[in-house]
N, C-alpha and C. Protein backbone atom coordinates (compact mmCIF):
# COMPACT_ATOMS: atom_id res chain seq x y z
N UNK A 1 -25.54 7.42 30.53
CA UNK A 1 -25.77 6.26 29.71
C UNK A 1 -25.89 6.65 28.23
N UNK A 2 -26.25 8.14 28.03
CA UNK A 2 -26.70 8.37 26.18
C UNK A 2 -25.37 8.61 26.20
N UNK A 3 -24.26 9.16 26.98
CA UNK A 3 -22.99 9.35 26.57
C UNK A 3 -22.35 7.96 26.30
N UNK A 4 -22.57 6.84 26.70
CA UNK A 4 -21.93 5.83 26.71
C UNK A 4 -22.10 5.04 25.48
N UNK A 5 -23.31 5.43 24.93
CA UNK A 5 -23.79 4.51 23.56
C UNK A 5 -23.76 5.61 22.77
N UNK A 6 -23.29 6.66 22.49
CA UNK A 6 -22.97 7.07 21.41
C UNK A 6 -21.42 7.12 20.77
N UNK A 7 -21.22 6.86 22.51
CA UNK A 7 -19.12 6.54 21.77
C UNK A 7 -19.21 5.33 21.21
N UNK A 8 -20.06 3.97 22.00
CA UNK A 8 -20.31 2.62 21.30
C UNK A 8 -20.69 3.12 20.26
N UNK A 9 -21.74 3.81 19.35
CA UNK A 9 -21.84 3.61 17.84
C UNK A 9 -20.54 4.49 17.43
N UNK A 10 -20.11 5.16 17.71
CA UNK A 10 -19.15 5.84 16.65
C UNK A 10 -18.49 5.05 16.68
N UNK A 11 -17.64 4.47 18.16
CA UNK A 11 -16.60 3.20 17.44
C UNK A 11 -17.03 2.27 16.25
N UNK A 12 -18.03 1.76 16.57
CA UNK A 12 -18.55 1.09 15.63
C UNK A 12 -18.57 1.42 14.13
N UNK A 13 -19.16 2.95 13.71
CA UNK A 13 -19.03 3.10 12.61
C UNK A 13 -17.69 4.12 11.76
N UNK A 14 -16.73 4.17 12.82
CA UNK A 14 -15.84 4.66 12.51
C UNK A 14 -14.47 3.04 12.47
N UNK A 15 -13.80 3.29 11.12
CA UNK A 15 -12.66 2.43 11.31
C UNK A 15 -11.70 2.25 12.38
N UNK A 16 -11.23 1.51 12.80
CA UNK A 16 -9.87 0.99 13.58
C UNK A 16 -8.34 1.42 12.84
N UNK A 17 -7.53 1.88 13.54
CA UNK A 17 -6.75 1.86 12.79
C UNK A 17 -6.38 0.71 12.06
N UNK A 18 -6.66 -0.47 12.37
CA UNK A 18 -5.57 -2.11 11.74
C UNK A 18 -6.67 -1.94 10.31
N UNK A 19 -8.01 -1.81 10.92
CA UNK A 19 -8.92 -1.53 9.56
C UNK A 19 -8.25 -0.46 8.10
N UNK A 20 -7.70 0.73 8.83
CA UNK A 20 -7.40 1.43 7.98
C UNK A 20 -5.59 1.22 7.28
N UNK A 21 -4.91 0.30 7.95
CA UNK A 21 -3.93 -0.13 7.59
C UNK A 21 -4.10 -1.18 6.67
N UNK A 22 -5.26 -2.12 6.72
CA UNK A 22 -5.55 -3.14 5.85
C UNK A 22 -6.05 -2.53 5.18
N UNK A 23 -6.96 -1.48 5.19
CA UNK A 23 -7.86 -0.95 3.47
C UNK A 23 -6.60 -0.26 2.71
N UNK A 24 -5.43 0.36 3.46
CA UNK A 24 -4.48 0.93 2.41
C UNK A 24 -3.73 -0.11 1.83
N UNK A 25 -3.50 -1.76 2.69
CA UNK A 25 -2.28 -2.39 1.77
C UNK A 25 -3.21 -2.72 0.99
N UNK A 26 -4.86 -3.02 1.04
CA UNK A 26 -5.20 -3.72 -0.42
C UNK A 26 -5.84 -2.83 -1.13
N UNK A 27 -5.68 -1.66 -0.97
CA UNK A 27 -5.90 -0.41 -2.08
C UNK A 27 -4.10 -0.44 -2.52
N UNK A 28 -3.33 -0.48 -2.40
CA UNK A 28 -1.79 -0.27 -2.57
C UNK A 28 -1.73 -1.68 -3.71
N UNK A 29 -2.12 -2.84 -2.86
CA UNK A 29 -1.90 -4.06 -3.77
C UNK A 29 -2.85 -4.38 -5.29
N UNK A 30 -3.87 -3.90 -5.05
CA UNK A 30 -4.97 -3.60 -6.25
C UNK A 30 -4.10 -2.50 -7.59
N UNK A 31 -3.56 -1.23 -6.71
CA UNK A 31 -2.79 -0.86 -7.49
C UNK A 31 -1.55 -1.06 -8.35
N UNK A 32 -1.05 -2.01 -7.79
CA UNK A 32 0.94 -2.32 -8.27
C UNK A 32 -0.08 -3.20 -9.25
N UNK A 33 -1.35 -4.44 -8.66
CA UNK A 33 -1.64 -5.64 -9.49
C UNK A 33 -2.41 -5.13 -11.09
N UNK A 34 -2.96 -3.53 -10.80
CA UNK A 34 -3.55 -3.47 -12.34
C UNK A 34 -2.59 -2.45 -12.89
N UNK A 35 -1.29 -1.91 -12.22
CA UNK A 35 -0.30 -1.64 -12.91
C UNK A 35 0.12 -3.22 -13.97
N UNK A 36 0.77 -3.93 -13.14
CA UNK A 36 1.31 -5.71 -13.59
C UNK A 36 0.37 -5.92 -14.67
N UNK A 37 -1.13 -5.47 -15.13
CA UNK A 37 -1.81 -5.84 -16.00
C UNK A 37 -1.82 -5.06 -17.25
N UNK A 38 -1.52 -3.59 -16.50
CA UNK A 38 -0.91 -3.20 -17.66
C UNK A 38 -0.10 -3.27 -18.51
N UNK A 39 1.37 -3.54 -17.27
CA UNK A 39 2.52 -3.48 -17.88
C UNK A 39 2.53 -5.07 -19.06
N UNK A 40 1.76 -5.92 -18.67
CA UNK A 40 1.40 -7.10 -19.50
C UNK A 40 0.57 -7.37 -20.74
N UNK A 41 -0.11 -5.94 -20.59
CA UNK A 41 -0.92 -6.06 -22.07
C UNK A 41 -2.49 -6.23 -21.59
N UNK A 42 -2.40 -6.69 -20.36
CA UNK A 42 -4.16 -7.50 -20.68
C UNK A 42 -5.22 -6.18 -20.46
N UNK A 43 -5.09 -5.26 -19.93
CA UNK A 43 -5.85 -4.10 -19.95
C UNK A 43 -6.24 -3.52 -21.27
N UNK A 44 -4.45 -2.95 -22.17
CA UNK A 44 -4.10 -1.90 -22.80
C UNK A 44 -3.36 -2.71 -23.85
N UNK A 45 -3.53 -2.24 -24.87
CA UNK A 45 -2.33 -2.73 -26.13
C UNK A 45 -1.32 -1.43 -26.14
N UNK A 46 0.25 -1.89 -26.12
CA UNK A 46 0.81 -0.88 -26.56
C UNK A 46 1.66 -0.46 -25.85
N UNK A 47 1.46 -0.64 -24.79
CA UNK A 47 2.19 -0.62 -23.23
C UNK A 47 3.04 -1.96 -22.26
N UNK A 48 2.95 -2.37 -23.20
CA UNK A 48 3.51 -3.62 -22.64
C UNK A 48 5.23 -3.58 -22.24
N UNK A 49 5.92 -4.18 -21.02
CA UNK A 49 6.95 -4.24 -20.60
C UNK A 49 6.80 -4.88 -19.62
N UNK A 50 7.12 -6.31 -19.51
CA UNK A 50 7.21 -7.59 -18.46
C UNK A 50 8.05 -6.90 -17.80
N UNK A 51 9.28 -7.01 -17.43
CA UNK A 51 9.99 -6.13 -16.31
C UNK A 51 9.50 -5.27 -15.15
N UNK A 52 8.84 -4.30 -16.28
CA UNK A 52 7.82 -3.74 -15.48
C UNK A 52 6.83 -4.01 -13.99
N UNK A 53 6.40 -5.24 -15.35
CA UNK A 53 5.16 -5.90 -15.19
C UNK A 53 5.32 -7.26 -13.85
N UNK A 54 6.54 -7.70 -14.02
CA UNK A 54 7.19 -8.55 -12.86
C UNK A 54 7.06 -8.00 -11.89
N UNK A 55 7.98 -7.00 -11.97
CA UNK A 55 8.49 -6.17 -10.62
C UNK A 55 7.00 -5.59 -9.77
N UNK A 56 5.88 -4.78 -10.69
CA UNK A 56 4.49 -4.79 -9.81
C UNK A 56 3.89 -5.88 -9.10
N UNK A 57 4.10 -7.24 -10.16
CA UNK A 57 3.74 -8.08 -9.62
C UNK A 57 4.23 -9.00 -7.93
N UNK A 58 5.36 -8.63 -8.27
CA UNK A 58 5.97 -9.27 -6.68
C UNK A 58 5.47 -8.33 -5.65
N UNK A 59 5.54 -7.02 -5.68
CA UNK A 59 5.33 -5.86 -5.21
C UNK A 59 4.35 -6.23 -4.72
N UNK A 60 3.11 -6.44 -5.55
CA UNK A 60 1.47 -6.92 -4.81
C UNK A 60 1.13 -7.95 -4.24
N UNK A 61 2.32 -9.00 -4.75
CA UNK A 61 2.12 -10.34 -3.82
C UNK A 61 2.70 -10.22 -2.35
N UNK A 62 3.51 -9.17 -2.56
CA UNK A 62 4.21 -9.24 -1.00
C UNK A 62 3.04 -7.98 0.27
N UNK A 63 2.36 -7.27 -0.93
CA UNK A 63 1.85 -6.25 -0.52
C UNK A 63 0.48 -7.53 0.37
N UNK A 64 -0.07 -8.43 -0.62
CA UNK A 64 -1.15 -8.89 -0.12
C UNK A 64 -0.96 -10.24 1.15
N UNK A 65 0.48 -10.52 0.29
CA UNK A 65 0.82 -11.42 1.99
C UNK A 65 1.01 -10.45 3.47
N UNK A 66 1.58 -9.47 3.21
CA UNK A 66 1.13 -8.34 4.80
C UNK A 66 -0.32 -8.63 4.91
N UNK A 67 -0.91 -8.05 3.89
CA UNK A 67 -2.24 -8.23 4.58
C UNK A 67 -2.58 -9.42 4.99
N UNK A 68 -2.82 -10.54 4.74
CA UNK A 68 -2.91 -11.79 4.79
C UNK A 68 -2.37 -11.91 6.57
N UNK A 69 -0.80 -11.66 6.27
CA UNK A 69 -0.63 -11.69 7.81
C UNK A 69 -0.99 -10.81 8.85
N UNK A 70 -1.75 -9.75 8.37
CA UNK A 70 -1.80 -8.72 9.81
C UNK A 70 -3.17 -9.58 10.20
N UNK A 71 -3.81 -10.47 9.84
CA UNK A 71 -4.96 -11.43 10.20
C UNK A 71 -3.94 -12.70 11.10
N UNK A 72 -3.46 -12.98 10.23
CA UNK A 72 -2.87 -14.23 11.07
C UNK A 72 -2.13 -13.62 12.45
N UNK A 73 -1.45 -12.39 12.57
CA UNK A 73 -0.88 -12.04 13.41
C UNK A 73 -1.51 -10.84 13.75
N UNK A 74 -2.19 -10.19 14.33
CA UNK A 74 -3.00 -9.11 14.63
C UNK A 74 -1.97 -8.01 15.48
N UNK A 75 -1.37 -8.77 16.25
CA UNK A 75 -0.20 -7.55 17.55
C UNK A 75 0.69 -7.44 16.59
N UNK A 76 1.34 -7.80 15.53
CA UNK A 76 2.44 -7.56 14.69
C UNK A 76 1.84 -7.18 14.02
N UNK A 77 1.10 -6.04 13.71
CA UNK A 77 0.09 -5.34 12.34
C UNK A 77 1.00 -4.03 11.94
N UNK A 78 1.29 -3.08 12.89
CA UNK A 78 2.09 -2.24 12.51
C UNK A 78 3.66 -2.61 11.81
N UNK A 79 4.14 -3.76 12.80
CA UNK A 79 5.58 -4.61 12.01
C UNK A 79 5.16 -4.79 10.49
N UNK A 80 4.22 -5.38 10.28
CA UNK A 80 4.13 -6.27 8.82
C UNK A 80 3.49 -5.16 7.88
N UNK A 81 3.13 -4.09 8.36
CA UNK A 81 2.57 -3.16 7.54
C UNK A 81 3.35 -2.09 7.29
N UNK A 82 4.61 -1.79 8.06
CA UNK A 82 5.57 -1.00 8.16
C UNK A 82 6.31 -2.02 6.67
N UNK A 83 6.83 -3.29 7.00
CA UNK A 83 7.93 -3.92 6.23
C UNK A 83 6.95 -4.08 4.73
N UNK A 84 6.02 -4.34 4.70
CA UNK A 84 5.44 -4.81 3.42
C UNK A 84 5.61 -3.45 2.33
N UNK A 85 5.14 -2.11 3.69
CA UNK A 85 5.06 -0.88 2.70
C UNK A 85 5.95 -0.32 2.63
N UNK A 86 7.43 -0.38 2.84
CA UNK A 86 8.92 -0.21 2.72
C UNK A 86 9.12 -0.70 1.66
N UNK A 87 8.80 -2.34 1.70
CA UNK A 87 9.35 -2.89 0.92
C UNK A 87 8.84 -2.49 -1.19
N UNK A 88 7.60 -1.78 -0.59
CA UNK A 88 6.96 -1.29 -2.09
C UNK A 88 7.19 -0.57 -2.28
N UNK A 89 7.72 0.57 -1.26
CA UNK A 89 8.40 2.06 -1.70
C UNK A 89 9.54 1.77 -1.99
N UNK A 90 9.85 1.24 -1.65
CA UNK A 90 11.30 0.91 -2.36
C UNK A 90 11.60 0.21 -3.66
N UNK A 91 10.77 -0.79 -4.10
CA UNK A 91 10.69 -1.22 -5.42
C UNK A 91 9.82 0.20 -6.14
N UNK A 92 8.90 1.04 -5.52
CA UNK A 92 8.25 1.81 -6.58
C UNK A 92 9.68 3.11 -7.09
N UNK A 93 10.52 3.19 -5.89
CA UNK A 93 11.55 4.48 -5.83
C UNK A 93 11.99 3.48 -7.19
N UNK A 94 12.70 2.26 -7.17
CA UNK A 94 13.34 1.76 -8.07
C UNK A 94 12.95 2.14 -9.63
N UNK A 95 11.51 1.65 -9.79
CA UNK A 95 11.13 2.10 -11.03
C UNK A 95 10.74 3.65 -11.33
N UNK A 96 11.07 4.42 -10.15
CA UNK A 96 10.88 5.84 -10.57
C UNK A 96 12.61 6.05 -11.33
N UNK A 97 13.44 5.71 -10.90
CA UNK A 97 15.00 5.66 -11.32
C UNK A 97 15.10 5.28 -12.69
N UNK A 98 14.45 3.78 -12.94
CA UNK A 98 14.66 3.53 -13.73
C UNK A 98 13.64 4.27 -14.85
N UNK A 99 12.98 5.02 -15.14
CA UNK A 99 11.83 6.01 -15.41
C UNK A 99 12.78 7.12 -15.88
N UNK A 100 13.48 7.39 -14.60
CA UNK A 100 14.38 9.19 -14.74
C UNK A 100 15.67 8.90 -15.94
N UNK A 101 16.21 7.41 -15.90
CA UNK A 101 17.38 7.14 -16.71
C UNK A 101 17.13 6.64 -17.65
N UNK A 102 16.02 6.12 -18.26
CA UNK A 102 15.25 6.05 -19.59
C UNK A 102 15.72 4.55 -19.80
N UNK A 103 15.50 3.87 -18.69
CA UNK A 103 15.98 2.02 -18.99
C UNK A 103 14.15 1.33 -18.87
N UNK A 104 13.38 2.10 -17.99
CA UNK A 104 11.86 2.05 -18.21
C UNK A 104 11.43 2.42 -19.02
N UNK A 105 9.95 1.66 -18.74
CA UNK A 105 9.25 3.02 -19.32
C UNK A 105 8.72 4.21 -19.22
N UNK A 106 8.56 4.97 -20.31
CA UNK A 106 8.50 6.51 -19.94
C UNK A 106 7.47 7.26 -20.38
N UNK A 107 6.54 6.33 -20.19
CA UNK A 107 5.12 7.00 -20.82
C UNK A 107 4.03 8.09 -19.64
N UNK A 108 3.28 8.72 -20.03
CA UNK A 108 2.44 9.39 -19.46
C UNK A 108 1.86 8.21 -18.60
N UNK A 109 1.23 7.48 -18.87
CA UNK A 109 0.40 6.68 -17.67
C UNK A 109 1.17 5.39 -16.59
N UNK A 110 3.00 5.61 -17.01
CA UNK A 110 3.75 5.19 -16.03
C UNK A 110 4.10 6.20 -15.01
N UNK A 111 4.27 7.32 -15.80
CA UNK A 111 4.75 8.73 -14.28
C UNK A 111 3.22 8.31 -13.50
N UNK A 112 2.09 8.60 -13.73
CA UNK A 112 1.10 8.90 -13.47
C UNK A 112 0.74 7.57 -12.28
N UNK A 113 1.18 6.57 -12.29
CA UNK A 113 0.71 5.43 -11.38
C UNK A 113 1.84 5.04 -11.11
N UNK A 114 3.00 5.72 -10.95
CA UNK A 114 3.83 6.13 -9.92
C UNK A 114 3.55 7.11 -9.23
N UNK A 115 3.35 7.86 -9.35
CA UNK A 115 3.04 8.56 -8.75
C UNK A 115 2.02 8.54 -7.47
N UNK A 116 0.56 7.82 -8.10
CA UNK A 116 -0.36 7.43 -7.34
C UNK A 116 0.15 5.87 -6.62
N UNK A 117 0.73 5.07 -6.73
CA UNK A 117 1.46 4.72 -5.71
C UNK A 117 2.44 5.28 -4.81
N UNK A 118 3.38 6.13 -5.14
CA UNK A 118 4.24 6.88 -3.87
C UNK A 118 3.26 7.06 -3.14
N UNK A 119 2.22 8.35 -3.66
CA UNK A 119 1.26 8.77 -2.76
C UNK A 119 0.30 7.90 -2.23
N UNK A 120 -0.19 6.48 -2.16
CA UNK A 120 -0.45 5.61 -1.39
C UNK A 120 0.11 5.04 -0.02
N UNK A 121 1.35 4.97 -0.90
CA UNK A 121 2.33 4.35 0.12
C UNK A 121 2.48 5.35 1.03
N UNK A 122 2.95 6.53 0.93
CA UNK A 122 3.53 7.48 1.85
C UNK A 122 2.18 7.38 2.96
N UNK A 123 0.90 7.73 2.34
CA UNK A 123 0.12 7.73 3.17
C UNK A 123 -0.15 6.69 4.16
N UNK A 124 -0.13 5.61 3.53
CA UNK A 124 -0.15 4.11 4.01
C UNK A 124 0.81 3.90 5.51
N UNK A 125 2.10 4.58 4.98
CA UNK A 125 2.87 4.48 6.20
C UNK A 125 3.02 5.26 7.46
N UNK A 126 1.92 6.67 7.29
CA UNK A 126 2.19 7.78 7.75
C UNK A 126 0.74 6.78 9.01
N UNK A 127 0.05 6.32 8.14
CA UNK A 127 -1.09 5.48 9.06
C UNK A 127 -0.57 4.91 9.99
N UNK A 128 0.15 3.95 9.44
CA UNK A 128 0.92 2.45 9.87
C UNK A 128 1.61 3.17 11.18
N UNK A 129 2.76 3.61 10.88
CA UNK A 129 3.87 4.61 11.58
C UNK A 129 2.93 5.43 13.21
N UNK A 130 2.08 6.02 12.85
CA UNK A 130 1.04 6.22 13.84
C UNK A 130 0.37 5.73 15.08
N UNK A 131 0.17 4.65 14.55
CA UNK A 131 -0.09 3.53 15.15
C UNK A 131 0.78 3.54 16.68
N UNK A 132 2.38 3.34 16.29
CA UNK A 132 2.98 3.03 17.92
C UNK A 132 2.78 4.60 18.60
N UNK A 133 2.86 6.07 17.66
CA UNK A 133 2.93 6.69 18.12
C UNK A 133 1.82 7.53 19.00
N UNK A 134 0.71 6.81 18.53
CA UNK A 134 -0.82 7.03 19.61
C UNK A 134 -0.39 6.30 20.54
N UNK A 135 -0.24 5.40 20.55
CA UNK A 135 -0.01 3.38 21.49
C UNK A 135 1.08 4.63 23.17
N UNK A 136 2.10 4.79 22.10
CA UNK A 136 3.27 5.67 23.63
C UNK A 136 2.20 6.52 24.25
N UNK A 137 2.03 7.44 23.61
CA UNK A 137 1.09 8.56 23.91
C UNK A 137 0.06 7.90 25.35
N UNK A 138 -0.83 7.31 24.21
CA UNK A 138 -1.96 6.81 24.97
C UNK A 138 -1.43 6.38 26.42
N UNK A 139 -0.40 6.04 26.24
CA UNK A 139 -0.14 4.49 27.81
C UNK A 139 0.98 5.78 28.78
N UNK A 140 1.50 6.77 28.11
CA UNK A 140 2.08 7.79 29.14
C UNK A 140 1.00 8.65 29.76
């Protein structure tokens, strides 16, 4: 019985994975959204580039509708957390391009939160991605 209630508290105080898939899209979406604030001025003077600043912005709205839906849809959590965080690595790869060919911008604190988004994301998905691959495991 002390074996039985100490796995009950650790579950308890240890995250779920869907927990830790939702704390990365809205750590991911917090990020693209105070990039978008940058790239807009309201943080920082000086730095400003709407383009930029667009493109984070859709990025986090789509980032926070996954989250939004891995609630509404709970068994599709890995689907919507897989597509949401594709879909940001792929707009973040975009503005790393446009960064390398000098059509961005090219400042120190744009490499720098690119950067810390790739490395969100990658992690984000390496979570996400996990997910089915415990799920096989577990059920073989």
């Amino acid at each position: 019985m002390a074996t039985s209630t100490t796995q009950s508290n650790l579950s308890l105080s240890s995250p779920s994975r869907a927990e830790w898939i939702r704390a990365f899209m809205l750590v991911q979406a917090a990020t693209f959204l105070l990039a978008a604030t940058f790239h807009f001025g309201v943080l920082v003077q000086g730095y400003a580039d709407s383009r930029a600043g667009i493109a984070e912005s859709v990025i986090a709205s789509v980032l926070l509708a996954g989250l939004i839906a891995t609630w509404i849809r709970p068994a599709g959590i890995r689907r919507i957390g897989l597509a949401a965080q594709v879909f940001a690595l792929a707009g973040t790869i975009v503005g790393l391009f446009t960064i390398a060919i000098g059509i961005g911008p090219r400042t120190v604190p744009d490499v720098v939160i690119h950067a810390a988004m790739v490395a969100e994301l990658v992690g984000g998905l390496a979570v996400t991605y996990r997910v089915h691959v415990e799920k096989s495991r577990s059920s073989a």
